[in-house]
N, C-alpha and C. Protein backbone atom coordinates (compact mmCIF):
# COMPACT_ATOMS: atom_id res chain seq x y z
N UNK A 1 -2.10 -3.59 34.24
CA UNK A 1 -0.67 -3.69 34.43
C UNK A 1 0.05 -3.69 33.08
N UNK A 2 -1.02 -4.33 31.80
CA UNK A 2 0.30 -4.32 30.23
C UNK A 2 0.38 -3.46 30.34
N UNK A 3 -0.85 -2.39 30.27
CA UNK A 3 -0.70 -0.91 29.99
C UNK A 3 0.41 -0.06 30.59
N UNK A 4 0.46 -0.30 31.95
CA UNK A 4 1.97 0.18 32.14
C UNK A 4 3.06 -0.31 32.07
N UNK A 5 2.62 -0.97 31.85
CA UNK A 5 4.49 -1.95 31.11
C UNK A 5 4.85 -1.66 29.77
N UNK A 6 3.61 -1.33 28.67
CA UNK A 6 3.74 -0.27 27.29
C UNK A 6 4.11 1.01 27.40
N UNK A 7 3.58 1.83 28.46
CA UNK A 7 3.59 3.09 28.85
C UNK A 7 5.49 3.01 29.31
N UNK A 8 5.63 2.30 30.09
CA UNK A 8 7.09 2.14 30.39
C UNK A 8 8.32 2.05 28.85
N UNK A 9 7.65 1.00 28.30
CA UNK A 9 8.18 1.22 27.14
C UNK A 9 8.49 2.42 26.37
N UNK A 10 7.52 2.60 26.19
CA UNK A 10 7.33 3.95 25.46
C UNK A 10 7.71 5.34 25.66
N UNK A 11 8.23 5.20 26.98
CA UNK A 11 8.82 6.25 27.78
C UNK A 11 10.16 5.94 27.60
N UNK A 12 10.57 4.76 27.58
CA UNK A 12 12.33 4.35 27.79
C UNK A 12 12.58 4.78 26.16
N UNK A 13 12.17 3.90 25.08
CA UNK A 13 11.92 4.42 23.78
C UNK A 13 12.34 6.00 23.60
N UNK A 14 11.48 6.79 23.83
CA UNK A 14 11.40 8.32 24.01
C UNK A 14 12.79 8.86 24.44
N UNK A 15 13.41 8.49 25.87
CA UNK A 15 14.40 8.84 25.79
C UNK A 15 15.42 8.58 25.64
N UNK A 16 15.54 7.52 25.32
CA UNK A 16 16.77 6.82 23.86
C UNK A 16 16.91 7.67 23.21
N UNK A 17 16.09 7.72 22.85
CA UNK A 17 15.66 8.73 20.89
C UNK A 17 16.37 9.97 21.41
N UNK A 18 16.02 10.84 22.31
CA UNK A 18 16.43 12.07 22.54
C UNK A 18 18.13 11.58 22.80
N UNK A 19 18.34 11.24 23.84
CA UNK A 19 19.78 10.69 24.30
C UNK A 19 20.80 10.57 22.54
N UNK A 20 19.98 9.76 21.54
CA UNK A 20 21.03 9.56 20.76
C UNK A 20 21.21 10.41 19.70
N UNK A 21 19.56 11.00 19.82
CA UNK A 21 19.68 12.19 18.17
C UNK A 21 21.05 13.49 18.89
N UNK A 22 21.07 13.61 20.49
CA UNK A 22 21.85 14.66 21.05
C UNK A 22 23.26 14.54 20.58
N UNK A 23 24.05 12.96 21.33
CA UNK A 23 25.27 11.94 20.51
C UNK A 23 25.16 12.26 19.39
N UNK A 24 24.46 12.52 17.97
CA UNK A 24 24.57 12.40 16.48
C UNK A 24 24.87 14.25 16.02
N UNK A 25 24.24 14.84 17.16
CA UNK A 25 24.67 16.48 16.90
C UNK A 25 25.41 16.96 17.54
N UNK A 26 26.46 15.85 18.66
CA UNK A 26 27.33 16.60 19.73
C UNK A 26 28.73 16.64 18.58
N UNK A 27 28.53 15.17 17.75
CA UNK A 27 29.41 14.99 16.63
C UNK A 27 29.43 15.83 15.39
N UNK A 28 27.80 16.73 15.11
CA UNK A 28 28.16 17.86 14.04
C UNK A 28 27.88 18.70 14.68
N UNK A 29 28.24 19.67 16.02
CA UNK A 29 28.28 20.52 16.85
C UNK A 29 29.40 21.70 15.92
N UNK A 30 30.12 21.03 15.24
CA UNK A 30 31.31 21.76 14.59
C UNK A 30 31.25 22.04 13.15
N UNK A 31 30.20 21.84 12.94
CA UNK A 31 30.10 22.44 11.27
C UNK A 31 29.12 23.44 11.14
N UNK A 32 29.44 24.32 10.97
CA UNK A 32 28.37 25.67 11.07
C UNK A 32 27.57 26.18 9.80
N UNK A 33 28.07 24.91 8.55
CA UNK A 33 26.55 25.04 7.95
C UNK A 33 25.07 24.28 7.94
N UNK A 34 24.27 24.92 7.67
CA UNK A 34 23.34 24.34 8.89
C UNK A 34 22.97 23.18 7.59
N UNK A 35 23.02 23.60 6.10
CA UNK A 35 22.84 22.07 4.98
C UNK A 35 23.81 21.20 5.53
N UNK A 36 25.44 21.26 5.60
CA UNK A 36 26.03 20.39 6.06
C UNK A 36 25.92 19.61 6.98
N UNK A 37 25.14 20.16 8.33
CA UNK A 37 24.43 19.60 9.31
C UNK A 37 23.36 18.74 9.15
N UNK A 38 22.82 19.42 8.03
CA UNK A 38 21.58 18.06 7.68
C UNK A 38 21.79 16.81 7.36
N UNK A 39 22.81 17.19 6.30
CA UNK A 39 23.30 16.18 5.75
C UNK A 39 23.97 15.15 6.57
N UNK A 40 24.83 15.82 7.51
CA UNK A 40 25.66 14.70 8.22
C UNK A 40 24.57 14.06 9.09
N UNK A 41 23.48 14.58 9.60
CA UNK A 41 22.56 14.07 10.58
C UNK A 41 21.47 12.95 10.07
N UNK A 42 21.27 13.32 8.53
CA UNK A 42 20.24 12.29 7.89
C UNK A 42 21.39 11.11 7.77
N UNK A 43 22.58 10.80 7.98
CA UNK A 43 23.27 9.71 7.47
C UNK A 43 24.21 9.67 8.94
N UNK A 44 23.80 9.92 9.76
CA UNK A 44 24.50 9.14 11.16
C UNK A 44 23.16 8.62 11.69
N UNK A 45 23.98 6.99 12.09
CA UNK A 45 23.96 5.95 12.47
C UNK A 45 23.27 6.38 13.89
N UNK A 46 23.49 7.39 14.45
CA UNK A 46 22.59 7.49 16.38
C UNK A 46 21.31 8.68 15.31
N UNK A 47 21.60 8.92 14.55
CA UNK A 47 20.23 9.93 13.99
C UNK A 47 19.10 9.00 13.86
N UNK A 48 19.74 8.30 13.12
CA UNK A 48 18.77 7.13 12.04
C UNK A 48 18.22 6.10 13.45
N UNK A 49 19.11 5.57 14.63
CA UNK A 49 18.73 4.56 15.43
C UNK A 49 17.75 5.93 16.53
N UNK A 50 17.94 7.28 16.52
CA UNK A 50 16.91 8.06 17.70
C UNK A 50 15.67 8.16 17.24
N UNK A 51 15.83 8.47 15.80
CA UNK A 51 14.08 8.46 14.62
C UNK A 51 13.99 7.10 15.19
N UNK A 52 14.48 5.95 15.03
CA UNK A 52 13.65 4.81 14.85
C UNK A 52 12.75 4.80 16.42
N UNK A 53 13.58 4.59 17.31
CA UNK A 53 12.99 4.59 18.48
C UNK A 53 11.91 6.03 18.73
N UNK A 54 11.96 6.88 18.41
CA UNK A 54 10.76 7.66 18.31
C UNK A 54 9.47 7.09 17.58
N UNK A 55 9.81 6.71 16.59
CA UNK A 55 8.68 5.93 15.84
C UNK A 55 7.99 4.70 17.02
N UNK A 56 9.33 3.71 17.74
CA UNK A 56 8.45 2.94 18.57
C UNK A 56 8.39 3.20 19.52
N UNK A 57 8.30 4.38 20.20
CA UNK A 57 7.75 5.54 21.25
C UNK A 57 6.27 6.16 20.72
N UNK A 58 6.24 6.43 19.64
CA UNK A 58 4.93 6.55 19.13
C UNK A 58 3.77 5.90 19.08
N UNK A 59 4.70 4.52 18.70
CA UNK A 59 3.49 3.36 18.54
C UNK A 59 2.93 2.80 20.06
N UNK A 60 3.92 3.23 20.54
CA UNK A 60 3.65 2.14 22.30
C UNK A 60 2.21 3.48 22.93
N UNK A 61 3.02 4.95 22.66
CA UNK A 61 2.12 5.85 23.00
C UNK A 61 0.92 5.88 22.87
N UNK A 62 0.66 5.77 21.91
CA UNK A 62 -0.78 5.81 20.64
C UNK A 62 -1.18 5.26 20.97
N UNK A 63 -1.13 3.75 21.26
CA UNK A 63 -1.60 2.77 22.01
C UNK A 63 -2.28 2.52 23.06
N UNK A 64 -1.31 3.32 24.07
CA UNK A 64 -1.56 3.84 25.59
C UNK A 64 -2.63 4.59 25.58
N UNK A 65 -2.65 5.32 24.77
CA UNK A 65 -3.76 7.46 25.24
C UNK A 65 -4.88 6.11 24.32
N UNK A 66 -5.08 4.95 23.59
CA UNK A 66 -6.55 4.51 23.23
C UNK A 66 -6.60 3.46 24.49
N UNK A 67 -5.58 3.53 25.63
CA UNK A 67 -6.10 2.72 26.53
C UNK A 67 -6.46 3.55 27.99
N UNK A 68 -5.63 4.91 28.23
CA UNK A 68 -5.59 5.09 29.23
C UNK A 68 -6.05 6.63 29.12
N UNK A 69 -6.51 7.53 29.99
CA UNK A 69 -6.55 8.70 30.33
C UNK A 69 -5.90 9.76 29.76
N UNK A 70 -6.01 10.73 28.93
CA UNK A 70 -4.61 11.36 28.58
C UNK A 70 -4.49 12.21 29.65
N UNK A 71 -4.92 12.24 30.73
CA UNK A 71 -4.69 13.40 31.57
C UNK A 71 -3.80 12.72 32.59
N UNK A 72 -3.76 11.44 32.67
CA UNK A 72 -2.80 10.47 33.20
C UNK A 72 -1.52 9.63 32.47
N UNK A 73 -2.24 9.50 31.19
CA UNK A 73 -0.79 8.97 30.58
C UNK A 73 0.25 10.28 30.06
N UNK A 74 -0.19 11.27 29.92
CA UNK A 74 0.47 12.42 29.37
C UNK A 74 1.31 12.93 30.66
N UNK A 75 1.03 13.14 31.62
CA UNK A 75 2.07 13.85 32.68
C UNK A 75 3.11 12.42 33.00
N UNK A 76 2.66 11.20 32.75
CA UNK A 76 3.34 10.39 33.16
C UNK A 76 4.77 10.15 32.17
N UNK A 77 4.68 10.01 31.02
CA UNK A 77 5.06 10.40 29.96
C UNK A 77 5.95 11.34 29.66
N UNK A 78 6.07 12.59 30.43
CA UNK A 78 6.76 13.69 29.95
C UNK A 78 7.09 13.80 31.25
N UNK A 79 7.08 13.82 32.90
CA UNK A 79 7.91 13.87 33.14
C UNK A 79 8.65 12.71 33.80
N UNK A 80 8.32 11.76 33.51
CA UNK A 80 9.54 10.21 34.25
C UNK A 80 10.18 10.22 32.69
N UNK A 81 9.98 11.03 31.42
CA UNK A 81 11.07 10.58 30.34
C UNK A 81 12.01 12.04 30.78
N UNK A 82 11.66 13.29 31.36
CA UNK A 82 12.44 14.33 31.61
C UNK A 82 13.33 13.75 32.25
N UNK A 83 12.87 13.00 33.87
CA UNK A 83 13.86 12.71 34.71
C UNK A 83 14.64 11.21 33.77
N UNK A 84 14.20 10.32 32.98
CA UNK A 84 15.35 9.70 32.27
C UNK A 84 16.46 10.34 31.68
N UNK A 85 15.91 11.39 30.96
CA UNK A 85 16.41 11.99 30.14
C UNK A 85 17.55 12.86 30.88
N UNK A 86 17.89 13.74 31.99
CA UNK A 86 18.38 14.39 33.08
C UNK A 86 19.33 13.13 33.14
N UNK A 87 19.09 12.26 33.96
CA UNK A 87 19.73 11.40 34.60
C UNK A 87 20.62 10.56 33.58
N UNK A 88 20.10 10.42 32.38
CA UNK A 88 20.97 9.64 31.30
C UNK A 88 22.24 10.54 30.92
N UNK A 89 21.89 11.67 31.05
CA UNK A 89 22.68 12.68 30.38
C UNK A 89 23.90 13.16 31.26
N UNK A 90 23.33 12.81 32.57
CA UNK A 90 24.73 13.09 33.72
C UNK A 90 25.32 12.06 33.62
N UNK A 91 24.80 11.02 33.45
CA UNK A 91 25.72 9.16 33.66
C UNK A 91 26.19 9.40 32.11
N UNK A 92 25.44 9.67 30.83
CA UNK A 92 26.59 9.30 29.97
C UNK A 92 27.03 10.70 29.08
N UNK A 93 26.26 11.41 29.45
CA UNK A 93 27.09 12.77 28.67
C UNK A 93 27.85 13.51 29.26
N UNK A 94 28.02 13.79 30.62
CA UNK A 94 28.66 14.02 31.40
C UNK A 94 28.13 15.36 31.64
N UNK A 95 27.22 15.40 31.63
CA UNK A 95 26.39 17.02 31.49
C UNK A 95 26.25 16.72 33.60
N UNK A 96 26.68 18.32 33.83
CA UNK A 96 26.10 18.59 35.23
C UNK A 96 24.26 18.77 36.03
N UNK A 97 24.21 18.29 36.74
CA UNK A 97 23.02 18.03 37.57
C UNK A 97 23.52 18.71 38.82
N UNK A 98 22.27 20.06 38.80
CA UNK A 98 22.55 20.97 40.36
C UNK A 98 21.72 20.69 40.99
N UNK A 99 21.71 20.80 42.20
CA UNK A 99 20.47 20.71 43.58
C UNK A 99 19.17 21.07 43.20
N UNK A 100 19.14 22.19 42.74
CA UNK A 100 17.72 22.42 42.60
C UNK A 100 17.40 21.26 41.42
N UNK A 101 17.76 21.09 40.53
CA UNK A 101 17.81 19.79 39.67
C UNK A 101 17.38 18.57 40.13
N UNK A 102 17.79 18.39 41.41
CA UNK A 102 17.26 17.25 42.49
C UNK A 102 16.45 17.52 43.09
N UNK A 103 15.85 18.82 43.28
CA UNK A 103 14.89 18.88 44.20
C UNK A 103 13.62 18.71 43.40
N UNK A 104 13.79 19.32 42.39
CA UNK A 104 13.09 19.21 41.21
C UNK A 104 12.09 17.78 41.02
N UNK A 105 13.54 16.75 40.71
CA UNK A 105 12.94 15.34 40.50
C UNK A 105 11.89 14.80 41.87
N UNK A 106 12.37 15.39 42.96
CA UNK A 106 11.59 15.18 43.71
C UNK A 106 10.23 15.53 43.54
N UNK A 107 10.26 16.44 43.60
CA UNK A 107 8.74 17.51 42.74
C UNK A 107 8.11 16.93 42.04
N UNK A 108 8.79 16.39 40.92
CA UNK A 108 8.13 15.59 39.98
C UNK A 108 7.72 14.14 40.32
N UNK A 109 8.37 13.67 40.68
CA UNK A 109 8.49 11.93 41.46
C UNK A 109 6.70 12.31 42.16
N UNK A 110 6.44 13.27 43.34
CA UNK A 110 5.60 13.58 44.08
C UNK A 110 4.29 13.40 43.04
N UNK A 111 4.55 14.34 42.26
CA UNK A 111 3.36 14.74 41.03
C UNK A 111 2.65 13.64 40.14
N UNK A 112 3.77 12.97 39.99
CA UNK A 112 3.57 11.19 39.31
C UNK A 112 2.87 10.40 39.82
N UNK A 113 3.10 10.90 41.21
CA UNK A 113 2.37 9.40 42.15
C UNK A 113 0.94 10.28 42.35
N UNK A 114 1.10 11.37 42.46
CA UNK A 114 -0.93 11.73 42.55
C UNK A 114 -1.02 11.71 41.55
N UNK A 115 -0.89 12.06 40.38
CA UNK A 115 -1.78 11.87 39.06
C UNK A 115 -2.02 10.44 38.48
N UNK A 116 -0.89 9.48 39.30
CA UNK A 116 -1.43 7.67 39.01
C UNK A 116 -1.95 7.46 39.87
N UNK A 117 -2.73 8.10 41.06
CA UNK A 117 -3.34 7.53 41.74
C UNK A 117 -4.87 7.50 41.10
């Protein structure tokens, strides 16, 4: 049971990180040089807090694949952080979610539960 309560971690972690490095480039979306872009991205505050949480997405991971299956912690992993990641992005980015989009999660939801079985 820790193990999936790390694995959980490590998944929420994961898509933080994505969620905020997106927030840190929706803000230099408008500067079209791509040095200036670096620059503004190595010194915003959601850049610097999405690296960090990748780092402790890493560590929880690493952790996991020396405890668990990678043929089980890896699908688990990539897609319940897809569907975080989807679902974070309609609630706070305001990004659209279509049907097949839902049918999708279903798909996946399905796939999760046989490969943890």
């Amino acid at each position: 049971m820790k193990n999936y309560f790390i694995l959980s971690c490590a998944i929420a972690c994961n898509a933080v990180a994505n969620i905020l490095i997106k927030v840190a480039m929706m803000k230099l979306s408008k500067t079209s040089n791509i040095i200036e872009m670096i620059k503004g991205a190595v010194l915003s505050p959601s850049m610097i807090a999405g690296i960090s949480f990748f780092m402790i997405a890493l560590g929880g991971y690493s952790y996991i694949l020396s405890k668990l299956n990678l043929s089980i912690a890896y699908p688990i992993m990539t897609s319940v952080g897809y569907m975080i990641v989807i679902a974070a992005s309609w609630l706070f980015l305001h990004e659209t979610i279509t049907w097949m989009q839902i049918a999708g999660f279903i798909l996946i939801l399905s796939g999760v539960w046989c490969v943890a079985q």
